[in-house]
Protein backbone atom coordinates (compact mmCIF):
# COMPACT_ATOMS: atom_id res chain seq x y z
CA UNK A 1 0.00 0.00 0.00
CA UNK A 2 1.34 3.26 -1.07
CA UNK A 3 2.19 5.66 1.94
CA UNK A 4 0.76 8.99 1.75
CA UNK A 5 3.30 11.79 1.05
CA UNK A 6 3.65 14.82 3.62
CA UNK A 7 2.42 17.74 2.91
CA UNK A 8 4.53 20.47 1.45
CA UNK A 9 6.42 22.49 3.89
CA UNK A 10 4.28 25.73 4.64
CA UNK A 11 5.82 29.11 3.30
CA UNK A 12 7.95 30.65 5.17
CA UNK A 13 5.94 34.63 6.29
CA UNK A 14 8.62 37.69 5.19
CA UNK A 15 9.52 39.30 8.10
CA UNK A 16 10.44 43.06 8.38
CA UNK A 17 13.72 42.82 7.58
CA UNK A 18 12.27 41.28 3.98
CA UNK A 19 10.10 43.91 3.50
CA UNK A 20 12.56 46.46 4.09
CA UNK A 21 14.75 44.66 1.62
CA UNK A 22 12.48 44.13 -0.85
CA UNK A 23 11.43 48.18 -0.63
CA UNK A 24 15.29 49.08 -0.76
CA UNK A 25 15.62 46.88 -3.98
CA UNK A 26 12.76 48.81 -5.23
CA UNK A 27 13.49 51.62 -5.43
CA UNK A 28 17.28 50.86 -6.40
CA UNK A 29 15.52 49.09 -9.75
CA UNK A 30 13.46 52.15 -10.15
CA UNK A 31 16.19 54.86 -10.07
CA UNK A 32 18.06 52.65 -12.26
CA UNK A 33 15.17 52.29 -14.83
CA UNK A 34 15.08 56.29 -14.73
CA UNK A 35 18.74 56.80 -15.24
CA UNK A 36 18.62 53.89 -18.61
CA UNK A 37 15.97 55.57 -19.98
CA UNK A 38 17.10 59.30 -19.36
CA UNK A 39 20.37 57.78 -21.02
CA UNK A 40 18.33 56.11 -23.98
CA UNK A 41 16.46 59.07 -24.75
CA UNK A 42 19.62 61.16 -25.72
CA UNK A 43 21.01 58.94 -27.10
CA UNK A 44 18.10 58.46 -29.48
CA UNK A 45 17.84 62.46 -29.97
CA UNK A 46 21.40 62.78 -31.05
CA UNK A 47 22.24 59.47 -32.77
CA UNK A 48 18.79 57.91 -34.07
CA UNK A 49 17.32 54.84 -32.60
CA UNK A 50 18.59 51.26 -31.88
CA UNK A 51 21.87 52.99 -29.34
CA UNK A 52 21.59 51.63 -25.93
CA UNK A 53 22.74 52.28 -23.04
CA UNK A 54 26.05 50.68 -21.72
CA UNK A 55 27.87 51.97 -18.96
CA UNK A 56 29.04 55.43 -17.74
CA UNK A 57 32.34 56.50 -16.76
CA UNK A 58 32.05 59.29 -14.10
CA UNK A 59 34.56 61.26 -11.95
CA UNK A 60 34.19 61.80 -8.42
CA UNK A 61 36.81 63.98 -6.65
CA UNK A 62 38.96 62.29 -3.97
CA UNK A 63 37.72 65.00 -1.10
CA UNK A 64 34.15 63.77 -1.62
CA UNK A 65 34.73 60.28 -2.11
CA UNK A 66 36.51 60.34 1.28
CA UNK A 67 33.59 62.16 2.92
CA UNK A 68 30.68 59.40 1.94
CA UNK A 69 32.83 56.22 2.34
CA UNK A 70 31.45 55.28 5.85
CA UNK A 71 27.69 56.72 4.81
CA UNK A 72 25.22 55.19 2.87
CA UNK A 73 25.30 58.98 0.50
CA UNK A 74 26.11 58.28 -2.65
CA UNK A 75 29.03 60.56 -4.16
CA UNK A 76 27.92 63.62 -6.59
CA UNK A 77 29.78 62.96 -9.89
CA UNK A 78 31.25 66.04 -10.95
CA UNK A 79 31.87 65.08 -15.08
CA UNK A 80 30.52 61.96 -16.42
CA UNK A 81 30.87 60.34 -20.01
CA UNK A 82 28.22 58.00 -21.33
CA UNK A 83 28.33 55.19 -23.72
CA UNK A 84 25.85 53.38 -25.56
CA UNK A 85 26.62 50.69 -28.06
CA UNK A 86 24.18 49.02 -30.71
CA UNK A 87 23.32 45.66 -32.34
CA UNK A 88 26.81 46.42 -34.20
CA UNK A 89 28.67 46.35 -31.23
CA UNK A 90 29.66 49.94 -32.19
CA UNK A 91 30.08 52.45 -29.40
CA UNK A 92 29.34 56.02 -29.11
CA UNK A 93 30.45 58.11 -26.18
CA UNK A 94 29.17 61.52 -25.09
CA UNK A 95 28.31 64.10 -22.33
CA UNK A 96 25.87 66.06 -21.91
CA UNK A 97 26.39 69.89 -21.32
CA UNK A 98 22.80 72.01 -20.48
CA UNK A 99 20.76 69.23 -22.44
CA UNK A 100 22.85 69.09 -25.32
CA UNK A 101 24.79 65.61 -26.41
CA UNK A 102 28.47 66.27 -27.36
CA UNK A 103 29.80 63.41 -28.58
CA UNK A 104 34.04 62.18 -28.40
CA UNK A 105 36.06 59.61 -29.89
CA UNK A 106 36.76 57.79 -26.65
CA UNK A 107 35.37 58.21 -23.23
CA UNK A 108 38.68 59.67 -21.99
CA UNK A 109 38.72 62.65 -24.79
CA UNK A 110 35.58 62.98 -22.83
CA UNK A 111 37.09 64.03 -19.75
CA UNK A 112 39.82 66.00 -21.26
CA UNK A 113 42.86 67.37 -18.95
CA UNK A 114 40.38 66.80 -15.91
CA UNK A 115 41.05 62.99 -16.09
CA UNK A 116 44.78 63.74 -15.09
CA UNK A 117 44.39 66.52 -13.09
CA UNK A 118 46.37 66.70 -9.79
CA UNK A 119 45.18 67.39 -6.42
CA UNK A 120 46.14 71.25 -5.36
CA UNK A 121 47.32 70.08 -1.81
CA UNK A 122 47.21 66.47 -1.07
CA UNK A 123 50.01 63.89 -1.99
CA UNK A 124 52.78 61.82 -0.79
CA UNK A 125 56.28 61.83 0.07
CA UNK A 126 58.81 59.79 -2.01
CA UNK A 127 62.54 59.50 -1.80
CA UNK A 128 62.43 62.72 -0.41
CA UNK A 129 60.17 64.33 -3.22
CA UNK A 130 56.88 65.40 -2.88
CA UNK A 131 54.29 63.92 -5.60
CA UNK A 132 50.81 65.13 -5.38
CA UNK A 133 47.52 62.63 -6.08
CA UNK A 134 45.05 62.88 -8.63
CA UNK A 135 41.90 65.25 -8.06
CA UNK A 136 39.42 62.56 -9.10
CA UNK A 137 38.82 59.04 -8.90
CA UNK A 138 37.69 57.15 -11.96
CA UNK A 139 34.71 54.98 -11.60
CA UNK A 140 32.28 53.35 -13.87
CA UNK A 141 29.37 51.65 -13.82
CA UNK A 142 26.55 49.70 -16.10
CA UNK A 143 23.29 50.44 -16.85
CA UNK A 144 21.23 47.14 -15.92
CA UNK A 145 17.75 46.56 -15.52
CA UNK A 146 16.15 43.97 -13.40
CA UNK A 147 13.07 43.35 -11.66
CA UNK A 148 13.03 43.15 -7.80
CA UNK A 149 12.09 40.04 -5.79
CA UNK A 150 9.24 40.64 -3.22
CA UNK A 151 9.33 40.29 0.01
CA UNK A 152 7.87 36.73 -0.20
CA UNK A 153 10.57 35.49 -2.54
CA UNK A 154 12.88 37.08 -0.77
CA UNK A 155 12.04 35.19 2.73
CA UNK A 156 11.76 31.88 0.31
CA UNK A 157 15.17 32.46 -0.22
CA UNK A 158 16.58 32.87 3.13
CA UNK A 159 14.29 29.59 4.23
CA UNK A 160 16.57 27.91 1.93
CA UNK A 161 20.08 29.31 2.46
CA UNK A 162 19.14 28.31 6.34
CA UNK A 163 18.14 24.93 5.00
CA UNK A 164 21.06 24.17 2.80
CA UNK A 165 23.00 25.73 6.07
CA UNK A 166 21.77 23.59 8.56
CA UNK A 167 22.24 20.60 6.11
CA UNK A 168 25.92 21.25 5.87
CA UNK A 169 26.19 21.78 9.47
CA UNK A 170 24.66 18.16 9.80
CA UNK A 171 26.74 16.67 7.01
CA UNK A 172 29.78 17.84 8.62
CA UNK A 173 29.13 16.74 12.08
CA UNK A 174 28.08 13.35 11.14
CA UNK A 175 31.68 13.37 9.10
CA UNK A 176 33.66 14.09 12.09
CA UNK A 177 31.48 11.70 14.56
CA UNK A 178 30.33 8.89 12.80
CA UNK A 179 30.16 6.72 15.74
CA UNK A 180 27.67 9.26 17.19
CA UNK A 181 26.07 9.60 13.97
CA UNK A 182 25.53 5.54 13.55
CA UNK A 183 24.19 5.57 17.15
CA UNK A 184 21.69 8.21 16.59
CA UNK A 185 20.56 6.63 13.27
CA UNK A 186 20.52 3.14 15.23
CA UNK A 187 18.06 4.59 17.82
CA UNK A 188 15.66 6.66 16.00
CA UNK A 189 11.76 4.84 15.73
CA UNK A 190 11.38 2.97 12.75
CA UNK A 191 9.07 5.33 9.74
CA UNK A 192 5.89 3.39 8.90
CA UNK A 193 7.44 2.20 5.64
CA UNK A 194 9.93 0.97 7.68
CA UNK A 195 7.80 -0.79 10.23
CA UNK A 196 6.08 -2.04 7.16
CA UNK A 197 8.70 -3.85 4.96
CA UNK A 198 10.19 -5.25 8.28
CA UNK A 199 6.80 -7.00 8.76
CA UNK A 200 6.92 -8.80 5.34
């Protein structure tokens, strides 16, 4: 006689750590869907259709960068160089000065001197010489889009990383006592299917 099968596992409830998760990734998706298609809609303005975005290259000076490293701020870019690229694979790179796309042959040409330009007072001292810093710090970053997971999915998913935890945990302890292990296994109760095919 077949044995009937458990029933599923219930959900696991988001708690409010989830939620507030699940809002944070929210509104990270939808700033990023405003920045692709600010970026898209230039690009289509100055270069026709079919150029989308790819990444930016921005500069952020070294003073500022300092100042939101321990904060959750994010630091105010003061030139930044776009590129979009299309089916081709060809790339176009440009800024954008009071509205207007100004496109250059390379994303540094973009920044000009200010890509190289040295710090007015900090530096370092070596072999006796002084040797100032750069200004700005060269970042970059891609335009994605996703979609969010809720706060249900997202509670689904830590039920399972604690699952798949708690199963290594056990794996490993039954590796380094499998004397213990065998003993424990030797005096659990038998399942029903168990008791069953023992009784044929």
């Amino acid at each position: 006689m077949t044995q009937p099968a458990d029933p599923p596992p219930p959900l696991p409830q988001p708690t409010d750590q989830d939620r507030e998760n699940a809002r944070i990734r929210q509104e990270i998706a939808e700033r990023q869907a405003r920045e692709y298609a600010q970026v898209l809609e230039w690009a289509a303005a100055a270069f026709g259709p079919g150029w989308l975005p790819r990444c930016r290259h921005y500069l952020v000076e070294i003073d500022e960068e300092e100042r939101v490293r321990y904060t959750s701020e994010r630091p105010k870019a003061v030139a930044t160089v776009y590129t979009v690229r299309n089916k081709a694979g060809q790339e176009k790179h440009f800024t954008v000065d009071d509205g207007k796309v100004i496109e250059h042959a390379s994303y540094q040409a973009g920044f000009g001197p200010m890509l190289r330009e040295l710090h007015p007072s900090r530096g370092f001292e070596h072999r006796g010489q002084w040797c100032r810093i750069h200004r700005y710090s060269l970042c970059w970053a891609s335009y994605d889009l996703y979609e969010p997971k809720t706060a249900e999915q997202l509670a689904q998913l830590r039920a399972t990383r604690e699952r798949h935890k708690q199963e290594r945990e056990d794996k490993r302890w039954t590796e380094e006592n499998p004397l213990l292990a065998w003993a424990e296994r030797a005096n659990q109760p038998d399942t029903p299917a168990e008791e069953e095919r023992r009784s044929r």
